[in-house]
C-alpha atoms as a PDB file:
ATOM      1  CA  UNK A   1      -7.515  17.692 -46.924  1.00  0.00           C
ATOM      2  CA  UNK A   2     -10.013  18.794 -43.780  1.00  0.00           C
ATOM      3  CA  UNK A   3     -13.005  15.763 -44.016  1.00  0.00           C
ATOM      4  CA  UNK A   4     -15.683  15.665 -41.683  1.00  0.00           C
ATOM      5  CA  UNK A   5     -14.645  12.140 -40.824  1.00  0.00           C
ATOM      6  CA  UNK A   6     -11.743  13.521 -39.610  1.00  0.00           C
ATOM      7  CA  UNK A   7     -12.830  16.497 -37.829  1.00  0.00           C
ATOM      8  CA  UNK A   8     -15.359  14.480 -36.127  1.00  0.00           C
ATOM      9  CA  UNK A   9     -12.339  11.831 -35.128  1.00  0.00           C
ATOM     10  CA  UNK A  10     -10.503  14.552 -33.589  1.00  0.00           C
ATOM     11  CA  UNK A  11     -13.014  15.672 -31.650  1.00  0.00           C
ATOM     12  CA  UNK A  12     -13.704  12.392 -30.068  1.00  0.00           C
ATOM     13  CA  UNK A  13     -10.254  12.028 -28.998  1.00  0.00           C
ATOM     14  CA  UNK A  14     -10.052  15.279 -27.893  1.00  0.00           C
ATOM     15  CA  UNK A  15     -13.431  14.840 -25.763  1.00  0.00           C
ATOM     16  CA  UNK A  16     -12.093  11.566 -24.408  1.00  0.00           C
ATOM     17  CA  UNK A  17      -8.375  13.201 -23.434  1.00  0.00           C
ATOM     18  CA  UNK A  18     -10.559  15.723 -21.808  1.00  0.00           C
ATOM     19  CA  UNK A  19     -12.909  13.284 -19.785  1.00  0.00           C
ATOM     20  CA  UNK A  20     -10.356  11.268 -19.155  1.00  0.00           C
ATOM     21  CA  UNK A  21      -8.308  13.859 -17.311  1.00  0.00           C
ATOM     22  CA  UNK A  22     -11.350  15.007 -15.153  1.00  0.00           C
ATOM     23  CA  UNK A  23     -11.852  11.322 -14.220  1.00  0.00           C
ATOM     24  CA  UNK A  24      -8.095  10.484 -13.211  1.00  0.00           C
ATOM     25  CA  UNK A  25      -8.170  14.006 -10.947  1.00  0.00           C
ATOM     26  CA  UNK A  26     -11.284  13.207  -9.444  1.00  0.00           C
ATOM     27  CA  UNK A  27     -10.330   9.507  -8.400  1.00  0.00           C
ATOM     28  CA  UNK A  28      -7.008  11.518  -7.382  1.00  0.00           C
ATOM     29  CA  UNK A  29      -9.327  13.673  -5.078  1.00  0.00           C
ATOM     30  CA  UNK A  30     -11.542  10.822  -3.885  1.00  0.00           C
ATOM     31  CA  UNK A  31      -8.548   8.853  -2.584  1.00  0.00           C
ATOM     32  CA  UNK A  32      -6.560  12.350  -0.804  1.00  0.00           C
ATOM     33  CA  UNK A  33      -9.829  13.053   1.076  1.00  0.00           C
ATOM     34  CA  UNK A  34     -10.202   9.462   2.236  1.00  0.00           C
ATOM     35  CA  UNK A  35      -6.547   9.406   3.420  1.00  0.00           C
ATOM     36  CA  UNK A  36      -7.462  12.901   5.479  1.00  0.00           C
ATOM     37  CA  UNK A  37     -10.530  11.009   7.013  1.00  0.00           C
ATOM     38  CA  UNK A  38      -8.667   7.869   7.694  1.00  0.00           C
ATOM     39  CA  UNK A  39      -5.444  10.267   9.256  1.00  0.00           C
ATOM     40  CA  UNK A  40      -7.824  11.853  11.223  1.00  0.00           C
ATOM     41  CA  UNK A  41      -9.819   9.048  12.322  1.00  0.00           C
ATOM     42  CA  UNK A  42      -6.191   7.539  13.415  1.00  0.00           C
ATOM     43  CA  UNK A  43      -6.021  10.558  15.264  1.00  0.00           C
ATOM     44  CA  UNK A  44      -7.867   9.941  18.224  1.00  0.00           C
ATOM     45  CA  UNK A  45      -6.235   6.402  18.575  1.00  0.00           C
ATOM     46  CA  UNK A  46      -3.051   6.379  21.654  1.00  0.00           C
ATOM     47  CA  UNK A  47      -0.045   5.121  20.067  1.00  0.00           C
ATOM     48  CA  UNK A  48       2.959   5.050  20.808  1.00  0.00           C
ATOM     49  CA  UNK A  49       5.135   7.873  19.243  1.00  0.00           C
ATOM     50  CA  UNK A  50       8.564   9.288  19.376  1.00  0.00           C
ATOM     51  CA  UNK A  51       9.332  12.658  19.573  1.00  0.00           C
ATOM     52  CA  UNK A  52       8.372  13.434  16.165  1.00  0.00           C
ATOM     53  CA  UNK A  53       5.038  12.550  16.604  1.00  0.00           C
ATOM     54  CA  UNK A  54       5.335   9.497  14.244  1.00  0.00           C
ATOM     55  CA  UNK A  55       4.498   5.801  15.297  1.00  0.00           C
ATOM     56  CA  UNK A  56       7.531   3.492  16.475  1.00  0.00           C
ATOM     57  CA  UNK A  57       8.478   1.139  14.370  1.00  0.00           C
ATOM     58  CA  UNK A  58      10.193  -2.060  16.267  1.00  0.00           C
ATOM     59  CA  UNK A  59      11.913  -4.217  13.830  1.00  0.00           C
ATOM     60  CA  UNK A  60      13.027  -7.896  14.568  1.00  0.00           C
ATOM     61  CA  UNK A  61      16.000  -9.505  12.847  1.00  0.00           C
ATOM     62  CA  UNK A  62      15.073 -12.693  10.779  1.00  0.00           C
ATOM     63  CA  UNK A  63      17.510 -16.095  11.795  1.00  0.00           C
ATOM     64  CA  UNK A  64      17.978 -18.961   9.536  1.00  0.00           C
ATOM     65  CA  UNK A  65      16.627 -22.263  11.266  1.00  0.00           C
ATOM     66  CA  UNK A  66      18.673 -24.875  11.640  1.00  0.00           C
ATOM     67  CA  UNK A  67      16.619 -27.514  10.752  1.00  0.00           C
ATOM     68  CA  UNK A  68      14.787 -26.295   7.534  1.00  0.00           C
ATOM     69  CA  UNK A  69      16.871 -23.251   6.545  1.00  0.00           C
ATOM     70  CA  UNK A  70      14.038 -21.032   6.116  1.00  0.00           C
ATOM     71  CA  UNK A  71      14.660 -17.861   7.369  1.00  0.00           C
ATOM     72  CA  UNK A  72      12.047 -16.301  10.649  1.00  0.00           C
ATOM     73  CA  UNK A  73      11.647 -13.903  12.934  1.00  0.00           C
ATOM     74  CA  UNK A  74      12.616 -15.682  16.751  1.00  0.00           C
ATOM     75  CA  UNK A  75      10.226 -14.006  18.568  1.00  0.00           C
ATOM     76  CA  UNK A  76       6.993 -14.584  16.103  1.00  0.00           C
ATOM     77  CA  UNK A  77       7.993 -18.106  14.448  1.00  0.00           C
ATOM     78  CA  UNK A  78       5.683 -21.443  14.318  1.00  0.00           C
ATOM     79  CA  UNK A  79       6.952 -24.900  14.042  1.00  0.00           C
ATOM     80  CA  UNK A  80       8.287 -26.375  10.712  1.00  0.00           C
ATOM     81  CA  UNK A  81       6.476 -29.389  11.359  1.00  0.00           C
ATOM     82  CA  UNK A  82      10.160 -31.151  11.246  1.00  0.00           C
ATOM     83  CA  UNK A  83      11.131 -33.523  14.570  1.00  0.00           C
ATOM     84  CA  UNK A  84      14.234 -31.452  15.647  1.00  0.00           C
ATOM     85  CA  UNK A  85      12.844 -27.767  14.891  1.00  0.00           C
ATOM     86  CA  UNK A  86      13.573 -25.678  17.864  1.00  0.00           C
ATOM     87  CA  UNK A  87      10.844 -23.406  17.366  1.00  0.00           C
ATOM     88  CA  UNK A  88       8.436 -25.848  18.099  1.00  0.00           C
ATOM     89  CA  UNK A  89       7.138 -24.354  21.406  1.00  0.00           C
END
């Protein structure tokens, strides 16, 4: 029934579950204390904020061009490389 083959098998697995679990919480610590230092690193930065405290966000709406049909943002697109692109300040 019990072998010692068996017991010793379960005791590896139960020594690697074991190790295992240490390792994954301690990589879990690791990367929460470098995401306090890089937060409060950030900290002393000025941004711009709303009332929340948070940083603003601006979005931009993406427009198909007419001339390739990909779709960019106005404000931040490069030329297509195409004759007739009109972004191709």
């Amino acid at each position: 029934m019990f072998s010692l083959s068996k017991l010793l098998f379960l005791i590896l697995v139960i020594g690697a579950v074991w190790f295992g679990w240490r390792w994954y919480n301690r990589v879990g610590a690791v990367g929460r204390e470098r995401l306090r230092e890089r937060e409060r690193r950030g900290a002393g930065k000025p941004a711009s904020t709303t009332g929340g405290g948070s940083p603003q966000v601006t979005t931009e709406d993406m427009e198909k061009c007419p001339e390739c049909g990909a779709y960019v943002a106005p404000r931040s697109a490069v030329a297509c490389g195409r004759p007739a692109c009109p972004y191709g300040r």
